[in-house]
ModelCIF file with pLDDT and N, C-alpha, C, O atoms, coordinates in Angstrom:
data_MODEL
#
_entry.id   MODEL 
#
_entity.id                         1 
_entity.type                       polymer 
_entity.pdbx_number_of_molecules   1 
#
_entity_poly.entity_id                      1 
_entity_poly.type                           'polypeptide(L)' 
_entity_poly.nstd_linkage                   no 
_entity_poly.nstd_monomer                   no 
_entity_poly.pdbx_seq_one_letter_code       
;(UNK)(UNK)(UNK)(UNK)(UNK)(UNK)(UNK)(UNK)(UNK)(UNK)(UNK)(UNK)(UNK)(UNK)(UNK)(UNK)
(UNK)(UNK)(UNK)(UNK)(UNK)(UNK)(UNK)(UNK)(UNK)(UNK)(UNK)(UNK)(UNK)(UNK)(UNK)(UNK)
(UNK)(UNK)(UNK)(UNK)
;
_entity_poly.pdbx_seq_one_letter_code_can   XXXXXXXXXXXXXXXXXXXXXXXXXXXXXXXXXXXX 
_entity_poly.pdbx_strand_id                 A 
#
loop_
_entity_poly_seq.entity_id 
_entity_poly_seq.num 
_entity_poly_seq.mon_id 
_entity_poly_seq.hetero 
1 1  UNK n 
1 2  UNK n 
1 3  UNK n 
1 4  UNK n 
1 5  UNK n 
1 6  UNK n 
1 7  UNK n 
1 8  UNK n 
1 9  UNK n 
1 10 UNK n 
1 11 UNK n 
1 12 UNK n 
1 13 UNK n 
1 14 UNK n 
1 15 UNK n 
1 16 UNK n 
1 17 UNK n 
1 18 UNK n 
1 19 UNK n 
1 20 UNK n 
1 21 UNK n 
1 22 UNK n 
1 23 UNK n 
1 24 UNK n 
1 25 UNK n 
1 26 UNK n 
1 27 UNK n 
1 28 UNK n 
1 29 UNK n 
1 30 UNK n 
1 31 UNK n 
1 32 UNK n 
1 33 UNK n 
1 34 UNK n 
1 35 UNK n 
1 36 UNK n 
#
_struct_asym.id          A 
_struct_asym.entity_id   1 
#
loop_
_ma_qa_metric.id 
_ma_qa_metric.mode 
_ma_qa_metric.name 
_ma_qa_metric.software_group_id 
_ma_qa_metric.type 
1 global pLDDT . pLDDT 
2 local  pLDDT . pLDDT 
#
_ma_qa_metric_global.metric_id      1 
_ma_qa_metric_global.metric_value   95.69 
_ma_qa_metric_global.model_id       1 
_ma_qa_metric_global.ordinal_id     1 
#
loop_
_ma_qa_metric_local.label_asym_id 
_ma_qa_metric_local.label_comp_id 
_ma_qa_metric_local.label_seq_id 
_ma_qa_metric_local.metric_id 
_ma_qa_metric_local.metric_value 
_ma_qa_metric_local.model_id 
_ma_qa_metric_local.ordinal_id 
A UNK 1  2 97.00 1 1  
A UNK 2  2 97.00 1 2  
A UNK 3  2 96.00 1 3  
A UNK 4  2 95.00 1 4  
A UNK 5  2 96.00 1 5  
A UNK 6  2 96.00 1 6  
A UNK 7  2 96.00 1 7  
A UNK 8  2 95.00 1 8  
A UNK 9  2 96.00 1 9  
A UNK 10 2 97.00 1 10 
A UNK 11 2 96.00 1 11 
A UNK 12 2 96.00 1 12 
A UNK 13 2 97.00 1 13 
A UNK 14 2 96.00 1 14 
A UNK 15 2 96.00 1 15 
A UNK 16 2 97.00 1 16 
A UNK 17 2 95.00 1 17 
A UNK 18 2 95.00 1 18 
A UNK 19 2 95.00 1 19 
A UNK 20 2 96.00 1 20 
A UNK 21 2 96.00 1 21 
A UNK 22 2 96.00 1 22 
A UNK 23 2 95.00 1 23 
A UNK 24 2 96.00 1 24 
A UNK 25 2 95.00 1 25 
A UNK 26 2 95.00 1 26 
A UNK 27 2 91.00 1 27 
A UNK 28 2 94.00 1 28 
A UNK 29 2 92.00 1 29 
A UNK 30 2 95.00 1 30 
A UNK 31 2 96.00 1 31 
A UNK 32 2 96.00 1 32 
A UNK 33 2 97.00 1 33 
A UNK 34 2 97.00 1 34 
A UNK 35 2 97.00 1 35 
A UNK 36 2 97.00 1 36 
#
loop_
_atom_site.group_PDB 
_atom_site.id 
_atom_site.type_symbol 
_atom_site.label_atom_id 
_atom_site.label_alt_id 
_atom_site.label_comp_id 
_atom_site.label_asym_id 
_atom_site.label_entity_id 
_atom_site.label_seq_id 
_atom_site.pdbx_PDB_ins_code 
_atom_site.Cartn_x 
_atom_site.Cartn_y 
_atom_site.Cartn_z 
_atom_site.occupancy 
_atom_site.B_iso_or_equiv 
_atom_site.pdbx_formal_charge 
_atom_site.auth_seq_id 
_atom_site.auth_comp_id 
_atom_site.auth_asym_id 
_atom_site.auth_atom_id 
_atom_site.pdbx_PDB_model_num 
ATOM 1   N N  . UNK A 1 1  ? -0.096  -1.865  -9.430  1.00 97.00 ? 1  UNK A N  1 
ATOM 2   C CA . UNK A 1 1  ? 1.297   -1.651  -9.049  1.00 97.00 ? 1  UNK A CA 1 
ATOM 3   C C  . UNK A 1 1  ? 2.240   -2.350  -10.024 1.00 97.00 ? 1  UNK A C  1 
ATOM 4   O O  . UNK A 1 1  ? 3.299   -1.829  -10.373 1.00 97.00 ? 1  UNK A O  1 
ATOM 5   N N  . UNK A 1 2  ? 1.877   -3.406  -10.405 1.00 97.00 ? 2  UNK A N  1 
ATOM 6   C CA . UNK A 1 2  ? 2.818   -4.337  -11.651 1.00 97.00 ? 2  UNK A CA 1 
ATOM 7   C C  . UNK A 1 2  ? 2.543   -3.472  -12.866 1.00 97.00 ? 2  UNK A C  1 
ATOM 8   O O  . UNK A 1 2  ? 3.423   -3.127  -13.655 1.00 97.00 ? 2  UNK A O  1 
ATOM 9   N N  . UNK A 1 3  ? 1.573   -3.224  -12.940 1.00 96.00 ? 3  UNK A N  1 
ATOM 10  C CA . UNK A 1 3  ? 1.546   -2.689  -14.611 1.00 96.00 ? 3  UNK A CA 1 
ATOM 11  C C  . UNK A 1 3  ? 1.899   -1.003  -14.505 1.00 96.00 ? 3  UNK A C  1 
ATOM 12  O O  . UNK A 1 3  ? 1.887   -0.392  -15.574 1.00 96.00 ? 3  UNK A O  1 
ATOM 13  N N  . UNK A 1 4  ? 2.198   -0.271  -13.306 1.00 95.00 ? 4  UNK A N  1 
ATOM 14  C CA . UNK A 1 4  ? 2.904   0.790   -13.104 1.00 95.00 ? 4  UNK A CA 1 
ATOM 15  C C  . UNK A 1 4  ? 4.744   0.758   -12.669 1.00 95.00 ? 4  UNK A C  1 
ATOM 16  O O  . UNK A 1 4  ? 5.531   1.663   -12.389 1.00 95.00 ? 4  UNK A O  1 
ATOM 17  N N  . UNK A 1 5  ? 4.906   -0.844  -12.795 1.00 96.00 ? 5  UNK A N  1 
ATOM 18  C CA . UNK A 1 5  ? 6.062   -0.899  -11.946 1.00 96.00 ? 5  UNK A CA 1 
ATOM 19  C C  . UNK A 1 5  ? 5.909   -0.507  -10.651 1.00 96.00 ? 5  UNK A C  1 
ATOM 20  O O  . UNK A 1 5  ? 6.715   0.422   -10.619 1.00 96.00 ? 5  UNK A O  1 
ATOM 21  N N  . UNK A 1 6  ? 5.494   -0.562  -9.698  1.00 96.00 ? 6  UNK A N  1 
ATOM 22  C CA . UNK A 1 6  ? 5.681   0.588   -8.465  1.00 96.00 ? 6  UNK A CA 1 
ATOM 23  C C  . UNK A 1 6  ? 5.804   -0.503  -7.528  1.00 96.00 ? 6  UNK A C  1 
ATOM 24  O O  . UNK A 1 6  ? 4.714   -1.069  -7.447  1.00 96.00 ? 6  UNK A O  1 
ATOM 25  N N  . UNK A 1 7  ? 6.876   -1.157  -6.616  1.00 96.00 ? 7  UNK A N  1 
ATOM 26  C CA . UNK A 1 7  ? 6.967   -1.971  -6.030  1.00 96.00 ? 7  UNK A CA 1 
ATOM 27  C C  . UNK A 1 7  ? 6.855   -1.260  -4.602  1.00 96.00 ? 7  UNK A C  1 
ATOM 28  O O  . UNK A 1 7  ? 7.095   -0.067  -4.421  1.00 96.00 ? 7  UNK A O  1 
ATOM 29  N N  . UNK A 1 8  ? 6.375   -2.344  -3.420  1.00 95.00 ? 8  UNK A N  1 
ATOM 30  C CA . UNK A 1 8  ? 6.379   -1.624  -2.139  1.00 95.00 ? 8  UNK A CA 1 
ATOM 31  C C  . UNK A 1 8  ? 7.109   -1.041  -1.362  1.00 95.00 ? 8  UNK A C  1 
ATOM 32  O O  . UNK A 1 8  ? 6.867   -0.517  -0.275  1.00 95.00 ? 8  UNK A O  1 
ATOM 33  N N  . UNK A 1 9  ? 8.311   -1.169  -2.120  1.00 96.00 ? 9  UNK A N  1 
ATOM 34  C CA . UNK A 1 9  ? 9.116   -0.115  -1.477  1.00 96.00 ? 9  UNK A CA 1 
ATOM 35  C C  . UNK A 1 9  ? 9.013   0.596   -2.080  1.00 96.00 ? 9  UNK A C  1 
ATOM 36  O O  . UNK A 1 9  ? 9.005   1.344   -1.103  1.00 96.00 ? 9  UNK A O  1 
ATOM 37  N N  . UNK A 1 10 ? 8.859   1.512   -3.200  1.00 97.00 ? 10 UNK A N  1 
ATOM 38  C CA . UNK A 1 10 ? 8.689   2.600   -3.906  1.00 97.00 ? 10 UNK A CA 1 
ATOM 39  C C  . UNK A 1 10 ? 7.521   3.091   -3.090  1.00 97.00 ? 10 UNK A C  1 
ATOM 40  O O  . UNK A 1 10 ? 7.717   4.131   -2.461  1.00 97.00 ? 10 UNK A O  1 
ATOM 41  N N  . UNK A 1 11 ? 5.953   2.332   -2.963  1.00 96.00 ? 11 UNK A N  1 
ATOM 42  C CA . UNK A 1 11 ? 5.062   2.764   -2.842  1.00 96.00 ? 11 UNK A CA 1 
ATOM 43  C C  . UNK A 1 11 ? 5.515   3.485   -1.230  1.00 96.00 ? 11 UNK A C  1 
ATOM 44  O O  . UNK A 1 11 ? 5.084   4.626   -1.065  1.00 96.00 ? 11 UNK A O  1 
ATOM 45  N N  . UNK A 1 12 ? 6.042   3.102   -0.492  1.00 96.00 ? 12 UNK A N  1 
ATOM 46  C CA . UNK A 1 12 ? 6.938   2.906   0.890   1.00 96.00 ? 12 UNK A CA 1 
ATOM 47  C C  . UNK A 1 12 ? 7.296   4.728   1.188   1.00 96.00 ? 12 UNK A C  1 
ATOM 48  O O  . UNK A 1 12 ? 6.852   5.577   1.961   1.00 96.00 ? 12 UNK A O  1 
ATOM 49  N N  . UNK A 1 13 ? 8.680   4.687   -0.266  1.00 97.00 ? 13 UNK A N  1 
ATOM 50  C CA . UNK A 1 13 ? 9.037   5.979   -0.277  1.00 97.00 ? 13 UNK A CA 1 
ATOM 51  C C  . UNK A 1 13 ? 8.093   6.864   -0.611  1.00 97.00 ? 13 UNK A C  1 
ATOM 52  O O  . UNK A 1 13 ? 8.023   7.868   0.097   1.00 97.00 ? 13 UNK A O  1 
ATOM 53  N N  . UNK A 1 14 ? 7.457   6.771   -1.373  1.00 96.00 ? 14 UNK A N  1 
ATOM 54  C CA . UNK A 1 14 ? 6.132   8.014   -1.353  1.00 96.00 ? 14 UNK A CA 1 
ATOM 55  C C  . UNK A 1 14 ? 5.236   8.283   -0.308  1.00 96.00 ? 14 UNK A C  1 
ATOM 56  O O  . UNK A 1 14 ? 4.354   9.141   -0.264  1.00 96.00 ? 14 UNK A O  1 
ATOM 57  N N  . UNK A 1 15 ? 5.661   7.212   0.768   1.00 96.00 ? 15 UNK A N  1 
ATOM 58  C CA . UNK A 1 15 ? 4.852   8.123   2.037   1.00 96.00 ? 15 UNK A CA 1 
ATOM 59  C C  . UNK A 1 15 ? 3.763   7.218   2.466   1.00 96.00 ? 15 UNK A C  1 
ATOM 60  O O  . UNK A 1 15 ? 2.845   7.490   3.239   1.00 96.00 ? 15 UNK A O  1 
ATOM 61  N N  . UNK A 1 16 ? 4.058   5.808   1.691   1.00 97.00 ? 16 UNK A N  1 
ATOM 62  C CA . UNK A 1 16 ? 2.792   5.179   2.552   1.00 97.00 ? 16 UNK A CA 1 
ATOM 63  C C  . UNK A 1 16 ? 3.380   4.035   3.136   1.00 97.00 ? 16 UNK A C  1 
ATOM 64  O O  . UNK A 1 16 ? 4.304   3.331   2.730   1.00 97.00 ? 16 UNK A O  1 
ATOM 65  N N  . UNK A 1 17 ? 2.449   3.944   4.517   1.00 95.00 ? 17 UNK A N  1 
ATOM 66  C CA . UNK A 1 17 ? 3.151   2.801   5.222   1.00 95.00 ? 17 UNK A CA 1 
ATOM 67  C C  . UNK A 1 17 ? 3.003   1.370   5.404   1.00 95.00 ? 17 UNK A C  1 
ATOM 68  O O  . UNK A 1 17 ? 1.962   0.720   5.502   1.00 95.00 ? 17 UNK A O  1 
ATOM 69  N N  . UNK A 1 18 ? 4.383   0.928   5.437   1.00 95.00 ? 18 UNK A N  1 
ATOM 70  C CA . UNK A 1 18 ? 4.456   -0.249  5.175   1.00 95.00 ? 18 UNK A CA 1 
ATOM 71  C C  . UNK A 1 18 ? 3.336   -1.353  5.962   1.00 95.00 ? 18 UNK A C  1 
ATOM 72  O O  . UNK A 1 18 ? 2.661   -2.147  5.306   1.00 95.00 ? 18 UNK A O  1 
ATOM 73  N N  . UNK A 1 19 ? 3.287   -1.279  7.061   1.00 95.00 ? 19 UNK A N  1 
ATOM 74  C CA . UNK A 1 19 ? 2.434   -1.708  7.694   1.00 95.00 ? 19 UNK A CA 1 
ATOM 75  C C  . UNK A 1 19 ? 1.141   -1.592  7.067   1.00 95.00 ? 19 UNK A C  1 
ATOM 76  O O  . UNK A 1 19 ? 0.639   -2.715  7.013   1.00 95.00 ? 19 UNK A O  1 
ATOM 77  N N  . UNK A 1 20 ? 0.515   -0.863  6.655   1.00 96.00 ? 20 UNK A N  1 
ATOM 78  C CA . UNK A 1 20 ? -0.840  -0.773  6.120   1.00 96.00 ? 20 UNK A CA 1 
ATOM 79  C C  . UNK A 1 20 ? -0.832  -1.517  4.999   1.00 96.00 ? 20 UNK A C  1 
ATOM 80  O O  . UNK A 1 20 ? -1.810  -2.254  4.875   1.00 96.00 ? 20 UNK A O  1 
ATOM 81  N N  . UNK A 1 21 ? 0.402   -1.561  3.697   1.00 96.00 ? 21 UNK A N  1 
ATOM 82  C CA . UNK A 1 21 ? 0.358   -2.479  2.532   1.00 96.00 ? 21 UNK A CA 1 
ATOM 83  C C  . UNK A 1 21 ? 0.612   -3.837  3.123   1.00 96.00 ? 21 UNK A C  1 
ATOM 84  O O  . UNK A 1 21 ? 0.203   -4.845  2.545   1.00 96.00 ? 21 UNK A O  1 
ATOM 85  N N  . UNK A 1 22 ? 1.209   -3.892  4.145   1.00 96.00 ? 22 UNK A N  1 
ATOM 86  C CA . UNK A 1 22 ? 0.812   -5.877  4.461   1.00 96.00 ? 22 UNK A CA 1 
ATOM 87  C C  . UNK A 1 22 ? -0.161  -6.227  4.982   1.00 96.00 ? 22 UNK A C  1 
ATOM 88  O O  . UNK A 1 22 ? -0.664  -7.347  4.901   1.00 96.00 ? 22 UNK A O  1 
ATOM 89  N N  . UNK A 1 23 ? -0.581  -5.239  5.631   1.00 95.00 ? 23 UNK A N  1 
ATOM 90  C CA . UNK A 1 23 ? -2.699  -5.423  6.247   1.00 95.00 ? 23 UNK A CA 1 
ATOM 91  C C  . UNK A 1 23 ? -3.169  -5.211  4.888   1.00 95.00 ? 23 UNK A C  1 
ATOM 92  O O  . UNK A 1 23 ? -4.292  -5.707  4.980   1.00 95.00 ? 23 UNK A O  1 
ATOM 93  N N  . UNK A 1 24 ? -3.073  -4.848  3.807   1.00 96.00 ? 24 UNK A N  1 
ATOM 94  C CA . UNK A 1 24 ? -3.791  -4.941  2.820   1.00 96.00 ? 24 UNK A CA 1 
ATOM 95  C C  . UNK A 1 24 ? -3.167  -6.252  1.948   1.00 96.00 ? 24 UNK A C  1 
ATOM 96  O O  . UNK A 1 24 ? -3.872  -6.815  1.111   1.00 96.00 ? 24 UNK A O  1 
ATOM 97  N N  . UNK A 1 25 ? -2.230  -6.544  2.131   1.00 95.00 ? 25 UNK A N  1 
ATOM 98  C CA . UNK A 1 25 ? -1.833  -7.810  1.751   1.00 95.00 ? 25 UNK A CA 1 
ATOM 99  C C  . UNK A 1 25 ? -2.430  -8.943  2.000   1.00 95.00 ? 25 UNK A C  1 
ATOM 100 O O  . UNK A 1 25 ? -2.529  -9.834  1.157   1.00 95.00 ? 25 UNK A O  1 
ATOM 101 N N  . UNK A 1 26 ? -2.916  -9.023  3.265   1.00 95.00 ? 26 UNK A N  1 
ATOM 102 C CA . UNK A 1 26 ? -3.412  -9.832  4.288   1.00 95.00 ? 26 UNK A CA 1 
ATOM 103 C C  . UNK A 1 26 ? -5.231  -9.907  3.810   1.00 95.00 ? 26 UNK A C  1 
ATOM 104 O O  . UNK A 1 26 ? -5.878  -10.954 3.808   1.00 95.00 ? 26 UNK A O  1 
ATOM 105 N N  . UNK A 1 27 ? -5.563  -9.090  3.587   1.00 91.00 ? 27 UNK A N  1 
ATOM 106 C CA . UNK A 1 27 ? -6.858  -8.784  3.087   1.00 91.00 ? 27 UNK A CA 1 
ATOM 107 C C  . UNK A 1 27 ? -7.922  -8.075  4.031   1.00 91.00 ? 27 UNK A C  1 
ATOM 108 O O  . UNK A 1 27 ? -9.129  -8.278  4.164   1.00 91.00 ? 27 UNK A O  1 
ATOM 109 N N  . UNK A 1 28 ? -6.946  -7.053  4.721   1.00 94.00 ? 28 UNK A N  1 
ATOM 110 C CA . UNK A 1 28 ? -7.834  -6.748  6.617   1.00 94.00 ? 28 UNK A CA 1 
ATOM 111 C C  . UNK A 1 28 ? -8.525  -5.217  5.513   1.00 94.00 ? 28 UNK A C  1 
ATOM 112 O O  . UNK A 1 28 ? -8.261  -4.761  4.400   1.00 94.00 ? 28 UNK A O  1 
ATOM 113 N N  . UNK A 1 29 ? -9.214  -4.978  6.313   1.00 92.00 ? 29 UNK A N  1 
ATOM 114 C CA . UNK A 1 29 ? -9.868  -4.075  5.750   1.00 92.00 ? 29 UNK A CA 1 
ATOM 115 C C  . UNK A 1 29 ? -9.566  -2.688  5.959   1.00 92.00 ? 29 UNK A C  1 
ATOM 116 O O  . UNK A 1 29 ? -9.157  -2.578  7.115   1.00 92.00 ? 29 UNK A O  1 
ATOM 117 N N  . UNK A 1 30 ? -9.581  -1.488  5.326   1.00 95.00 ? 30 UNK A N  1 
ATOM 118 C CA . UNK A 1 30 ? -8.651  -0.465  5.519   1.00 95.00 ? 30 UNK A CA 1 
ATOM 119 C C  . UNK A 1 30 ? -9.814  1.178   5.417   1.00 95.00 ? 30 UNK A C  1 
ATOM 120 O O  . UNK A 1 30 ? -11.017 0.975   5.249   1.00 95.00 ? 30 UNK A O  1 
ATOM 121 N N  . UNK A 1 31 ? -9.442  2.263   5.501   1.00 96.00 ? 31 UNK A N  1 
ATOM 122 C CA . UNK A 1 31 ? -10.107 3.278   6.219   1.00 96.00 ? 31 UNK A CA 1 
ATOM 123 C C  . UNK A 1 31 ? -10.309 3.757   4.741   1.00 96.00 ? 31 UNK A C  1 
ATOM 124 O O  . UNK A 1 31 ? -9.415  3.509   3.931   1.00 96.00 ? 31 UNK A O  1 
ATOM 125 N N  . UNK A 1 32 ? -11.352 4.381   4.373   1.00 96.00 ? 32 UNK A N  1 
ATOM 126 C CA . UNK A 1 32 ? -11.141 5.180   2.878   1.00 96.00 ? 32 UNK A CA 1 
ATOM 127 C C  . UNK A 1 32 ? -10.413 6.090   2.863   1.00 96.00 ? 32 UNK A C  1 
ATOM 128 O O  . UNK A 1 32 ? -10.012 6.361   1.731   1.00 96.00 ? 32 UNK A O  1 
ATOM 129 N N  . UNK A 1 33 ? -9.934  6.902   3.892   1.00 97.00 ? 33 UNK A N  1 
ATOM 130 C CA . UNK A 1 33 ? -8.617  7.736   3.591   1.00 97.00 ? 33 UNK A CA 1 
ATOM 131 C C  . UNK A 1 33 ? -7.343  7.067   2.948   1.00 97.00 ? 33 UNK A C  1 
ATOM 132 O O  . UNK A 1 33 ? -6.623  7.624   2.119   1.00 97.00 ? 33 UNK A O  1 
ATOM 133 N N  . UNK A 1 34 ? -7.114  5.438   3.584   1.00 97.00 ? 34 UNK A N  1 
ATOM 134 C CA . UNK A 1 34 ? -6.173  4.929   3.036   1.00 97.00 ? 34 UNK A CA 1 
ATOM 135 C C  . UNK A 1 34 ? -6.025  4.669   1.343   1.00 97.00 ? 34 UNK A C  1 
ATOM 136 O O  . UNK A 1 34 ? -5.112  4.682   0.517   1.00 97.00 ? 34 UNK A O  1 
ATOM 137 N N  . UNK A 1 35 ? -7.747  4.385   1.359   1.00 97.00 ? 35 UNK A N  1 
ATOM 138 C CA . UNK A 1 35 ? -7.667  4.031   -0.561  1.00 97.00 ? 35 UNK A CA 1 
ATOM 139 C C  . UNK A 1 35 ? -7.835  5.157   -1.339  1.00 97.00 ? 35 UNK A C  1 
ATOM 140 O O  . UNK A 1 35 ? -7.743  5.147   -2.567  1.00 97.00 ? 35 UNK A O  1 
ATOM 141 N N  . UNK A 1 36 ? -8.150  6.421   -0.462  1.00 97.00 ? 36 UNK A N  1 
ATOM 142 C CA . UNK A 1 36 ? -7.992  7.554   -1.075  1.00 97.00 ? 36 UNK A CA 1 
ATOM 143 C C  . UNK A 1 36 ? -6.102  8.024   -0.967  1.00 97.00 ? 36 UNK A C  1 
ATOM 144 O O  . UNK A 1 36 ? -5.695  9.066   -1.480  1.00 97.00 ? 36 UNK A O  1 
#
């Protein structure tokens, strides 16, 4: 995301939710649809 620029709110506006990037912030573990 740094070396694309793409900050979480950008990532935000493209449709992904915020809630899920601070559980991934957090280090919780996430669905492979999400990392897909």
């Amino acid at each position: 995301m740094k070396t694309r620029q793409i900050t979480s709110y950008r990532l935000e506006k493209m449709g992904f939710s915020r809630a899920t990037y601070y559980s991934i912030q957090k280090g919780n573990s996430v669905s492979t649809n999400t990392i897909n």
